[in-house]
C-alpha atoms as a PDB file:
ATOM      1  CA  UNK A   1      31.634  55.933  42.113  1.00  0.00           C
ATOM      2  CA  UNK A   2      29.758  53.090  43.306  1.00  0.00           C
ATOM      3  CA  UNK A   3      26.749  50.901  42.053  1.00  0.00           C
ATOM      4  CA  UNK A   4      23.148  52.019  42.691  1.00  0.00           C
ATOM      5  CA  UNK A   5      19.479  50.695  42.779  1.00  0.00           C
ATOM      6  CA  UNK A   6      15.921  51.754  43.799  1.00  0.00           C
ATOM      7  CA  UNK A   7      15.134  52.410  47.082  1.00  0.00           C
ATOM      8  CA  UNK A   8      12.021  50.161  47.336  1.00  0.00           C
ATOM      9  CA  UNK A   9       9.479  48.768  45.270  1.00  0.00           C
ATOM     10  CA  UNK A  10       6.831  50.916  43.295  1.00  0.00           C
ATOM     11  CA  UNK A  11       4.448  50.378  40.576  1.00  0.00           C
ATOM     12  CA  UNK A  12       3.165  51.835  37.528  1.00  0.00           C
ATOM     13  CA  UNK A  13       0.266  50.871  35.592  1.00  0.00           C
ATOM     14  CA  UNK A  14      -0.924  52.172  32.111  1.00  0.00           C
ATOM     15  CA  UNK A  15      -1.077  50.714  28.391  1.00  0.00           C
ATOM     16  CA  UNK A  16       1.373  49.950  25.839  1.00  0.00           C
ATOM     17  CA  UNK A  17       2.019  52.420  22.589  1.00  0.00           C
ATOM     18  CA  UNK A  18       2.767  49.566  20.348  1.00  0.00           C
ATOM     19  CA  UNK A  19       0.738  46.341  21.179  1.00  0.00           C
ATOM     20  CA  UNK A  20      -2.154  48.508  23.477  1.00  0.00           C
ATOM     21  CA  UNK A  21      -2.137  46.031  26.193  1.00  0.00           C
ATOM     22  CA  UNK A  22      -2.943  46.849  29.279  1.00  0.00           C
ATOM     23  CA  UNK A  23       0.233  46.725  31.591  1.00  0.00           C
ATOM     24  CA  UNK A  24       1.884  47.057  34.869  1.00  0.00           C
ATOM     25  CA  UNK A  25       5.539  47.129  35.709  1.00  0.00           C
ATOM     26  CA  UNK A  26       7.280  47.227  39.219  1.00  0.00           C
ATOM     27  CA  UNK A  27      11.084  48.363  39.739  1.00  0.00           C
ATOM     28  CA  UNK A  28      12.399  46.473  42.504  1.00  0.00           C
ATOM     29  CA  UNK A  29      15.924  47.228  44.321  1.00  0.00           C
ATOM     30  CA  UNK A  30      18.375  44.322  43.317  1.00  0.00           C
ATOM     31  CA  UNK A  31      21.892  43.223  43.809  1.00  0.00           C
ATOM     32  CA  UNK A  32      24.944  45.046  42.911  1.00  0.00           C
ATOM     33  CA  UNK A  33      26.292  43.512  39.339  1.00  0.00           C
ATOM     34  CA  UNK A  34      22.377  42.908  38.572  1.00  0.00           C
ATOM     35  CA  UNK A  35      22.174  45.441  35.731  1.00  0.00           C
ATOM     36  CA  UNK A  36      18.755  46.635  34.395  1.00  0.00           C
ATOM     37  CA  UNK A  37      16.303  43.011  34.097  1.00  0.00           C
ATOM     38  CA  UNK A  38      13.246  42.299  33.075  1.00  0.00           C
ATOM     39  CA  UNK A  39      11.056  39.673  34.176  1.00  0.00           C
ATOM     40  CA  UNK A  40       7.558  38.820  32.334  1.00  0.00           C
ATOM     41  CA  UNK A  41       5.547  37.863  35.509  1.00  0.00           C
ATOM     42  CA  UNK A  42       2.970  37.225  33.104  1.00  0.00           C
ATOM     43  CA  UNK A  43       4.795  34.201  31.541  1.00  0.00           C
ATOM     44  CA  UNK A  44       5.638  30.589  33.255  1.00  0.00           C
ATOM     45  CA  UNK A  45       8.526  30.914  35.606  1.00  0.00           C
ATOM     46  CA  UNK A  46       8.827  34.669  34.764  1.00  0.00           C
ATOM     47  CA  UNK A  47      11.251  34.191  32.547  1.00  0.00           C
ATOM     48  CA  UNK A  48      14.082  37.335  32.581  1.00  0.00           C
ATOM     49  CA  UNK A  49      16.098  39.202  29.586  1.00  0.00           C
ATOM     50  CA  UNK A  50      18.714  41.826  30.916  1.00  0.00           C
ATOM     51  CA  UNK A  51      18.971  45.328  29.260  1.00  0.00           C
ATOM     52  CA  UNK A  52      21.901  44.476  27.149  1.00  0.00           C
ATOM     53  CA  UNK A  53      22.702  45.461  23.664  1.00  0.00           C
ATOM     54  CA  UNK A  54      22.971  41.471  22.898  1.00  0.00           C
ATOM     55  CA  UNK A  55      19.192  40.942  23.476  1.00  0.00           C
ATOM     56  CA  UNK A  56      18.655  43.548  21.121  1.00  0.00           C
ATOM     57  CA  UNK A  57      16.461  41.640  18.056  1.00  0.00           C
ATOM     58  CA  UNK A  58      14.531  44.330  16.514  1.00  0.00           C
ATOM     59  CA  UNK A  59      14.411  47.486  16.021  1.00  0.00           C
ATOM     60  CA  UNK A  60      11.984  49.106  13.896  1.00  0.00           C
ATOM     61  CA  UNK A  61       9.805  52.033  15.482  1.00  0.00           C
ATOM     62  CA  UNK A  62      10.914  50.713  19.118  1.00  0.00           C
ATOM     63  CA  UNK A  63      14.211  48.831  20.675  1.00  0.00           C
ATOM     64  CA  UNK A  64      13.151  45.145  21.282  1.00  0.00           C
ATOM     65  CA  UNK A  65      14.999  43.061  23.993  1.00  0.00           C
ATOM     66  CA  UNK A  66      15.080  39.306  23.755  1.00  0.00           C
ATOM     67  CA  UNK A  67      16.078  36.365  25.298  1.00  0.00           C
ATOM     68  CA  UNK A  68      14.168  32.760  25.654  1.00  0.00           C
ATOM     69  CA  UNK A  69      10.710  33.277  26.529  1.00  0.00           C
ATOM     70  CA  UNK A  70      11.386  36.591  27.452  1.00  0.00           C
ATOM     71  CA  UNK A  71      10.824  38.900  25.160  1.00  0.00           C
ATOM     72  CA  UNK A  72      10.033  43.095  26.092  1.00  0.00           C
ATOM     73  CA  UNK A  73       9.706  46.091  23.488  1.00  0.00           C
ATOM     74  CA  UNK A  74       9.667  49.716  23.436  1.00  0.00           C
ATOM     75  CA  UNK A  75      12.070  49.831  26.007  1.00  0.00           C
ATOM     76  CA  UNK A  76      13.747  53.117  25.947  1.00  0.00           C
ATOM     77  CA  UNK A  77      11.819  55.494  27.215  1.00  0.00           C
ATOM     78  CA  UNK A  78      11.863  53.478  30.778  1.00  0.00           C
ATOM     79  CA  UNK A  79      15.917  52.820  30.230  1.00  0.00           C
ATOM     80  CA  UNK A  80      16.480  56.029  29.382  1.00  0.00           C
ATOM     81  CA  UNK A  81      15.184  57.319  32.976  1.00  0.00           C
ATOM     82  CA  UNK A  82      17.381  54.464  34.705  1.00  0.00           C
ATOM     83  CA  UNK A  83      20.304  55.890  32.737  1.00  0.00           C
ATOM     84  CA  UNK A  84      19.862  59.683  33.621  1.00  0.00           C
ATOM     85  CA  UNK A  85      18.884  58.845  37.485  1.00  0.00           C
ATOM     86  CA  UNK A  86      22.333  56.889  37.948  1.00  0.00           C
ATOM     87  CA  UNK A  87      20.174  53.568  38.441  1.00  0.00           C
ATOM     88  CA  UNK A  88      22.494  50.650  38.037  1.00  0.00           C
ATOM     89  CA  UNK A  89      20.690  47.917  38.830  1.00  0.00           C
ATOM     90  CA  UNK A  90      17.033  46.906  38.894  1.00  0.00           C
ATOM     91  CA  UNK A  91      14.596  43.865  38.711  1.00  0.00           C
ATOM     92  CA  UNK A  92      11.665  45.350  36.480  1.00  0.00           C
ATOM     93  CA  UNK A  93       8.499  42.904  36.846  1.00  0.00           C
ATOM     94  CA  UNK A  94       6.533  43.715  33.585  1.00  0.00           C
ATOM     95  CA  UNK A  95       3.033  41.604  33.175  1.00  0.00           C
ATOM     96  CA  UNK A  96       2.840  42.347  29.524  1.00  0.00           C
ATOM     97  CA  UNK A  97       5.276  42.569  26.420  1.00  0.00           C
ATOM     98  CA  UNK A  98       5.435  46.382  26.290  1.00  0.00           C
ATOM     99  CA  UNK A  99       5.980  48.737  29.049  1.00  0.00           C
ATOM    100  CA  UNK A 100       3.237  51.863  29.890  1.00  0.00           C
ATOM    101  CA  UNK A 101       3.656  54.275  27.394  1.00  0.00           C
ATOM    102  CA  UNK A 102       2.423  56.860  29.538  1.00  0.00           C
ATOM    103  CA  UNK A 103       2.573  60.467  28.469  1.00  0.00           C
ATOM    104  CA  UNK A 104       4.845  59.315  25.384  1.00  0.00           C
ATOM    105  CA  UNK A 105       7.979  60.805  27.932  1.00  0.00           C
ATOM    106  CA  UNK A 106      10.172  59.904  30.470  1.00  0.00           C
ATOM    107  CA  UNK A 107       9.294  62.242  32.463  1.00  0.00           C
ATOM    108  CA  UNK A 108       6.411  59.751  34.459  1.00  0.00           C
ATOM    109  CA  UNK A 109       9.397  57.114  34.930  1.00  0.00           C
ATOM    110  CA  UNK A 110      11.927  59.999  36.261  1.00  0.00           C
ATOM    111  CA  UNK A 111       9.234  60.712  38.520  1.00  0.00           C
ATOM    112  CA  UNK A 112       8.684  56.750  39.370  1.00  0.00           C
ATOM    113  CA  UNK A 113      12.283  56.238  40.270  1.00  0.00           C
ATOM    114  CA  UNK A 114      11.820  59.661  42.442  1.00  0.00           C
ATOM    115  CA  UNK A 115       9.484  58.304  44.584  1.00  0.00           C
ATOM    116  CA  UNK A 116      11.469  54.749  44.645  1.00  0.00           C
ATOM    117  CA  UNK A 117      14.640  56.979  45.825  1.00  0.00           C
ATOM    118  CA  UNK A 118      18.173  55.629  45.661  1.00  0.00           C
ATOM    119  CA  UNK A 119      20.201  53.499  47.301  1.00  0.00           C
ATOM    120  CA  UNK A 120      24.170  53.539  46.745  1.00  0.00           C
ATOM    121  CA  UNK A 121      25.677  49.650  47.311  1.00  0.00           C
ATOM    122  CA  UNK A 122      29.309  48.385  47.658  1.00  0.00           C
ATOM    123  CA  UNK A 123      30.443  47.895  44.736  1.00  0.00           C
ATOM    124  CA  UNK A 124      31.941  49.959  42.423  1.00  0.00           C
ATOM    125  CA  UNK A 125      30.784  51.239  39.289  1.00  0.00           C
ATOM    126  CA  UNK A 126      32.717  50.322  35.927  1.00  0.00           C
ATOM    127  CA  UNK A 127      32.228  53.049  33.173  1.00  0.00           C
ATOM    128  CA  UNK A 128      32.710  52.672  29.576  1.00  0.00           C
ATOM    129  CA  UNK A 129      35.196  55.366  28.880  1.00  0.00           C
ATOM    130  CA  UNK A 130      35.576  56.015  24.690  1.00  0.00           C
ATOM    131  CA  UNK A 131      38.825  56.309  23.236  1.00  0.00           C
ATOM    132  CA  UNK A 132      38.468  56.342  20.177  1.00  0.00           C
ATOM    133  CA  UNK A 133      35.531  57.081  17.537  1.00  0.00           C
ATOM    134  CA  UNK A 134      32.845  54.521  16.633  1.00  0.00           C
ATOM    135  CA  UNK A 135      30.402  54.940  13.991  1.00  0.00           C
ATOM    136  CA  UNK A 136      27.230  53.532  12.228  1.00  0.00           C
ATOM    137  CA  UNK A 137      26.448  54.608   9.113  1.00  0.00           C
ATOM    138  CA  UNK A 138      23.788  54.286   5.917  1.00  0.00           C
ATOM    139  CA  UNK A 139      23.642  56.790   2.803  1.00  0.00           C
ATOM    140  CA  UNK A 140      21.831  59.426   4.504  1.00  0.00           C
ATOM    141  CA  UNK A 141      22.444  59.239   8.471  1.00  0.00           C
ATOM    142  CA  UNK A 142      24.504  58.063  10.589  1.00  0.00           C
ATOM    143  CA  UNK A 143      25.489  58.192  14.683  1.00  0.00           C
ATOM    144  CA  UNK A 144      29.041  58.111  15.936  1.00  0.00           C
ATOM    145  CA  UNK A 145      30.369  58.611  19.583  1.00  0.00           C
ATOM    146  CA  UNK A 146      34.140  60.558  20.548  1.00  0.00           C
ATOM    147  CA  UNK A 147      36.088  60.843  23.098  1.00  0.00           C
ATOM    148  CA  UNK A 148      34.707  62.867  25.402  1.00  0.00           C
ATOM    149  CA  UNK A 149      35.042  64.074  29.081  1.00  0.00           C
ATOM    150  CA  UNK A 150      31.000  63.286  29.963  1.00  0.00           C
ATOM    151  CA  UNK A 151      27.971  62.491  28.160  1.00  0.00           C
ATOM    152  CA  UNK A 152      27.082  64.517  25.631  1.00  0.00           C
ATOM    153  CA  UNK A 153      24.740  64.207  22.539  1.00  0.00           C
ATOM    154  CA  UNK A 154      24.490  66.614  19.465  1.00  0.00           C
ATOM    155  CA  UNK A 155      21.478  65.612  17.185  1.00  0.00           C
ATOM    156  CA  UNK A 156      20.432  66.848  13.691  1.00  0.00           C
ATOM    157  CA  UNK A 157      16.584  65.822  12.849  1.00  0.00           C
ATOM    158  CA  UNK A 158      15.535  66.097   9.445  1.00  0.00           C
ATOM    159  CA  UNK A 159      11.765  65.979   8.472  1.00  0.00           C
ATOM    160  CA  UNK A 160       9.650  66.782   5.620  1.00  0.00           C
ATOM    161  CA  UNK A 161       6.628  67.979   7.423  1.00  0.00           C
ATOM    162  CA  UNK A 162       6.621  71.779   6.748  1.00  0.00           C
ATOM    163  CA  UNK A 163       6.182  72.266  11.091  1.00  0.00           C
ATOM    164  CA  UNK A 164       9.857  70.385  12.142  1.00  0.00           C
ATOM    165  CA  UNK A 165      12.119  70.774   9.090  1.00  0.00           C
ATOM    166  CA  UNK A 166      14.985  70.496  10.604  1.00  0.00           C
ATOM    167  CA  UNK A 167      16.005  70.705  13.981  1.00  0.00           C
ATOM    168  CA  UNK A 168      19.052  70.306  16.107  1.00  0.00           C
ATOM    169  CA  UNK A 169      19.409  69.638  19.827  1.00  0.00           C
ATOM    170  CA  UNK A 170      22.843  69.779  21.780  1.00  0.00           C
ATOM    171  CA  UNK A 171      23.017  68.735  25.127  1.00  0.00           C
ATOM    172  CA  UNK A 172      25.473  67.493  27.694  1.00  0.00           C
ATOM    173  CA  UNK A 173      23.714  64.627  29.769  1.00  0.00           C
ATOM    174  CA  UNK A 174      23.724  64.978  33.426  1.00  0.00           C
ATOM    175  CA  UNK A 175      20.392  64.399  35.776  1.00  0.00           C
ATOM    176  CA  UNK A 176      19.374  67.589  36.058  1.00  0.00           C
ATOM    177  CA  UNK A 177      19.085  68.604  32.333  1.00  0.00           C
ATOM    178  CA  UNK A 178      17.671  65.312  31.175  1.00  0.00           C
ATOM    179  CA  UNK A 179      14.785  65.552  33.929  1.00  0.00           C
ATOM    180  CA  UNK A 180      14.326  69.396  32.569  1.00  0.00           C
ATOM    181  CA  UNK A 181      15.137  69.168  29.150  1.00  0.00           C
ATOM    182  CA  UNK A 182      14.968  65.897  27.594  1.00  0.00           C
ATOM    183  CA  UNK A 183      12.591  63.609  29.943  1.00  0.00           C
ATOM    184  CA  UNK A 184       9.542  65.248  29.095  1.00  0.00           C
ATOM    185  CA  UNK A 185       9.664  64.779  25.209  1.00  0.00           C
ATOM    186  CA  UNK A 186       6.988  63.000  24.016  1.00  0.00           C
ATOM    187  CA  UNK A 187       6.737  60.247  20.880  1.00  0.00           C
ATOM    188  CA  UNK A 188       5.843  62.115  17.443  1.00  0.00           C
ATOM    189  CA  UNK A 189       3.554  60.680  15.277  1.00  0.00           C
ATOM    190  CA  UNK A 190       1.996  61.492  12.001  1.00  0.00           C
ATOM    191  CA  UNK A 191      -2.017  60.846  10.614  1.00  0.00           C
ATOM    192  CA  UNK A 192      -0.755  59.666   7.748  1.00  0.00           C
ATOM    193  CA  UNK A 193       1.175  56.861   8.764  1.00  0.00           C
ATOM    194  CA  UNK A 194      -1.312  55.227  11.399  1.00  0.00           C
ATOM    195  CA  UNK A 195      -3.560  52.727   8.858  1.00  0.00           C
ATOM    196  CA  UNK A 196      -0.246  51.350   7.763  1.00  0.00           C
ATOM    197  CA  UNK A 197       1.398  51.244  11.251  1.00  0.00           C
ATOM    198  CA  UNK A 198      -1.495  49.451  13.113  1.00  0.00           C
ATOM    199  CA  UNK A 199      -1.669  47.293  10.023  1.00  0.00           C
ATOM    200  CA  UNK A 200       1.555  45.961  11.152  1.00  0.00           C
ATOM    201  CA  UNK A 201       0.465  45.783  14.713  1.00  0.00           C
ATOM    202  CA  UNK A 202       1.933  49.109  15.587  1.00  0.00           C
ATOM    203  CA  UNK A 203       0.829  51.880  17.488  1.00  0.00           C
ATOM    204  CA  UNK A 204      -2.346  49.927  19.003  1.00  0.00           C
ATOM    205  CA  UNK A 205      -2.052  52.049  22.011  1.00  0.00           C
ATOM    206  CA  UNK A 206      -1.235  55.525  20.430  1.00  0.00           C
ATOM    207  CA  UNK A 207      -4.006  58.750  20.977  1.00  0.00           C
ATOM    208  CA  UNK A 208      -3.499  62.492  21.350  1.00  0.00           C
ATOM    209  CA  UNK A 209      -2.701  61.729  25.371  1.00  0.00           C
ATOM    210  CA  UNK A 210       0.557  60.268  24.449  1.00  0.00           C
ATOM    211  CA  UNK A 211       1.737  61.305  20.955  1.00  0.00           C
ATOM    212  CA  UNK A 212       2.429  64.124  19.563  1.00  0.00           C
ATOM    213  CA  UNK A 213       0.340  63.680  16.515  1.00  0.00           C
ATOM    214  CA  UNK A 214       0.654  66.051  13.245  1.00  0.00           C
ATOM    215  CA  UNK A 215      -1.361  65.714  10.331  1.00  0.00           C
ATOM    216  CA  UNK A 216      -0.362  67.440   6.443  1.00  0.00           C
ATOM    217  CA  UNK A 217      -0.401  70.599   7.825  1.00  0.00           C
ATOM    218  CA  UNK A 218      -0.307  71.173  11.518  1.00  0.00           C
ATOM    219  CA  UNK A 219       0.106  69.851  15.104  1.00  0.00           C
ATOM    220  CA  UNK A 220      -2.878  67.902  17.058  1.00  0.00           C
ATOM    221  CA  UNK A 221      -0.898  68.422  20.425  1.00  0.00           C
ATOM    222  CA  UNK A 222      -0.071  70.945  22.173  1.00  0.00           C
ATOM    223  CA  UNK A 223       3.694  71.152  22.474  1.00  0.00           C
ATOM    224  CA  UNK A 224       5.821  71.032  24.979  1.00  0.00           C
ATOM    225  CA  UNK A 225       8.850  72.629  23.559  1.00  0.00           C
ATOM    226  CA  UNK A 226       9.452  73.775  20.129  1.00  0.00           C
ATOM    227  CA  UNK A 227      11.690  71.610  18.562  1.00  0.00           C
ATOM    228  CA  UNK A 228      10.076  68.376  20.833  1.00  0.00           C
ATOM    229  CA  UNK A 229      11.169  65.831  17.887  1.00  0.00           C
ATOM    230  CA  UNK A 230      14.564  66.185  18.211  1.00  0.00           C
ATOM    231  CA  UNK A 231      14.607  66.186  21.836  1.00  0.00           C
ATOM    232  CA  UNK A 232      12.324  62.837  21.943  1.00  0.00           C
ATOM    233  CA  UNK A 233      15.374  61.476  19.333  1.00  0.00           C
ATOM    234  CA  UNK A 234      17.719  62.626  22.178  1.00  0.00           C
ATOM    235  CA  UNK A 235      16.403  60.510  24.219  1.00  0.00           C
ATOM    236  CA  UNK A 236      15.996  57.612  22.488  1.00  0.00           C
ATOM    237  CA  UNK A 237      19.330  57.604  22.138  1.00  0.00           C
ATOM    238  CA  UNK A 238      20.563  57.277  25.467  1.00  0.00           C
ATOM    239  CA  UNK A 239      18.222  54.779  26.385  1.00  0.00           C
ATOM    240  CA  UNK A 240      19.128  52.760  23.357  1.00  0.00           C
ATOM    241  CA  UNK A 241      22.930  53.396  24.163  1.00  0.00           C
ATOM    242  CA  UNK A 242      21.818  52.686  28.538  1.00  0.00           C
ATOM    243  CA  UNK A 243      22.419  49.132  26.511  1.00  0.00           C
ATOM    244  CA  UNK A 244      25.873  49.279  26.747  1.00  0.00           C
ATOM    245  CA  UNK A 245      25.796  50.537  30.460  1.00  0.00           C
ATOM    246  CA  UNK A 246      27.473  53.379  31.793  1.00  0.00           C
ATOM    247  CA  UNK A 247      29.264  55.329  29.264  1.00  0.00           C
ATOM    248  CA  UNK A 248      31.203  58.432  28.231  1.00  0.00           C
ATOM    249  CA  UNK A 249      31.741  60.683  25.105  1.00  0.00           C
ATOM    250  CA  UNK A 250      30.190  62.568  22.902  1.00  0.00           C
ATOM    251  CA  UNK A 251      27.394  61.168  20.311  1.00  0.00           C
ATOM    252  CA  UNK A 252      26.647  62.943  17.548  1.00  0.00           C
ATOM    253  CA  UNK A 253      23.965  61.917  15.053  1.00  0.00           C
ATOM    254  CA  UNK A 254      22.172  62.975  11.844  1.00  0.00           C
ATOM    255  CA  UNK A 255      18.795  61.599  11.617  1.00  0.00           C
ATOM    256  CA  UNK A 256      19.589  58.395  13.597  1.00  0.00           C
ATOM    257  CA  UNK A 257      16.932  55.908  14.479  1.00  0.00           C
ATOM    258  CA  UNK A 258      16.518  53.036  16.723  1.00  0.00           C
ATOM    259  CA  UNK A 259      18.463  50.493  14.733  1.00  0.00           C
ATOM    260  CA  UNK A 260      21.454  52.924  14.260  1.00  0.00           C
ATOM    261  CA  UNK A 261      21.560  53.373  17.748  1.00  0.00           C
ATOM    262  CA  UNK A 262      21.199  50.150  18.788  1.00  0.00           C
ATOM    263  CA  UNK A 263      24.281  49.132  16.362  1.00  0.00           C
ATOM    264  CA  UNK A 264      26.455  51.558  17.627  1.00  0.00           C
ATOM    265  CA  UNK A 265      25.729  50.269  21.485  1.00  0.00           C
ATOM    266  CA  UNK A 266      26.739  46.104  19.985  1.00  0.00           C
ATOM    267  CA  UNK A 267      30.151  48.383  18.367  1.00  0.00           C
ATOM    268  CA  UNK A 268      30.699  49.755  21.858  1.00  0.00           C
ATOM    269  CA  UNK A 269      30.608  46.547  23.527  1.00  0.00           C
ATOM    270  CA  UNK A 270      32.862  44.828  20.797  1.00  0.00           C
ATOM    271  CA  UNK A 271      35.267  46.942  20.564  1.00  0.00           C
ATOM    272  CA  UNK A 272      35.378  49.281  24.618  1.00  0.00           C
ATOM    273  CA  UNK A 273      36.480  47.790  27.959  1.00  0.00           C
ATOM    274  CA  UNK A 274      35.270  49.051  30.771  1.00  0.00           C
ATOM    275  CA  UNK A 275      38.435  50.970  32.894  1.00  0.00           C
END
């Protein structure tokens, strides 16, 4: 297999769910051995931070990549696209700390990278193969990845609300079910938690046209599939674990979040070489 990137340039412009800034972004074709960078064109000397799991310095409600000057949240969603349309390398010119939200998916990014198309370069691509298990744990959750001959991702969700409960996705990870299945799974959100979340200077951006919003007792949005939350947590996960680069095996999870995920991609890299 060989190293990709985007075909040409395109743009997409919308607001961000977190800080509710106004934003654009443009993924531009780069070099082979470029990875997945980010430039803030909005900053002196557009300073860059690549999509590694050693930028990672927060994690709470969204992944946060960080290096200098540089700094970029709520990453995933776009990362997770990259990941599931083979796109190895790409320059991503972002004007604003937070990428679009847009419909709380993927799915508008898949589409994005559609329209860019790909193009295959010289060089080949390394995969990180697992050989053994790795695994993150606390009391009640944890995420752990096997050997395994793909990329495949088994997720229990567990949530109070008397509409999810619990749910459980399985899915092996290839383009065609992640643009189907997983890429249009929007963010979830509950009423109850937004005074406190945009007290923190969270969810600025968030309405009904990109969250999946549920008050005490029932759902504001219109779903897209029944069990939606544990598919969004799906993908979360492989755009959090995108940070590690290629990889395959099998992750399974039990109510993992952003900061579980985001450990287990650092234990990859510490302890996986690429063959």
């Amino acid at each position: 297999m060989h190293q990709t990137t985007v075909g040409k340039r395109v743009e997409y412009t919308g607001i961000g769910l977190h800080s509710g800034k106004d934003v654009s972004i443009a993924l531009n074709p780069a070099p082979a051995g470029t990875g997945i960078v980010f430039a803030r064109t909005d900053l002196a000397g557009a300073p860059r931070v690549a999509a590694r799991a050693a930028k990672v310095t927060a994690a709470m409600r969204a992944t946060t990549l960080e290096e200098g000057a540089a700094k970029v949240f709520t990453v995933e969603h776009l990362l997770a696209a990259l990941f599931a349309m083979e796109i190895d390398n790409c320059l991503v010119e972002i004007d604003s700390v937070e990428p679009p939200v847009a419909d709380g998916s993927a799915l508008p990014f898949v589409e994005l990278i559609g329209t860019a198309g790909t193009v295959t370069l010289g060089s080949t691509r390394e995969v990180i193969r697992i050989k053994e298990a790795h695994m993150v744990r606390q009391p009640d959750k944890f995420i752990t990845i096997l050997p395994y001959d793909g990329f495949r991702i088994t997720f229990t969700s567990v949530n109070p609300h008397p509409l999810l409960g619990v749910q459980f996705g399985d899915f092996e990870i290839d383009r065609d079910t992640f643009i189907r299945e997983i890429a249009p799974a929007r963010t979830i959100g509950f009423m109850h938690e937004v005074e406190s979340l945009q007290a923190q200077g969270l969810a600025l951006g968030g309405s009904l046209e990109n969250v999946v919003v549920y008050d005490d007792t029932s759902v504001l949005t219109p779903l897209r599939f029944t069990d939606e939350l544990v598919r969004h947590k799906i993908l979360d996960i492989i755009g959090d674990l995108s940070l590690v680069g290629p990889v395959r095996g099998h992750v399974i999870a039990v109510k993992s979040s952003h900061a579980l995920n985001t450990a287990l991609a650092r234990e990859i890299v510490c302890n996986v070489h690429s063959i």
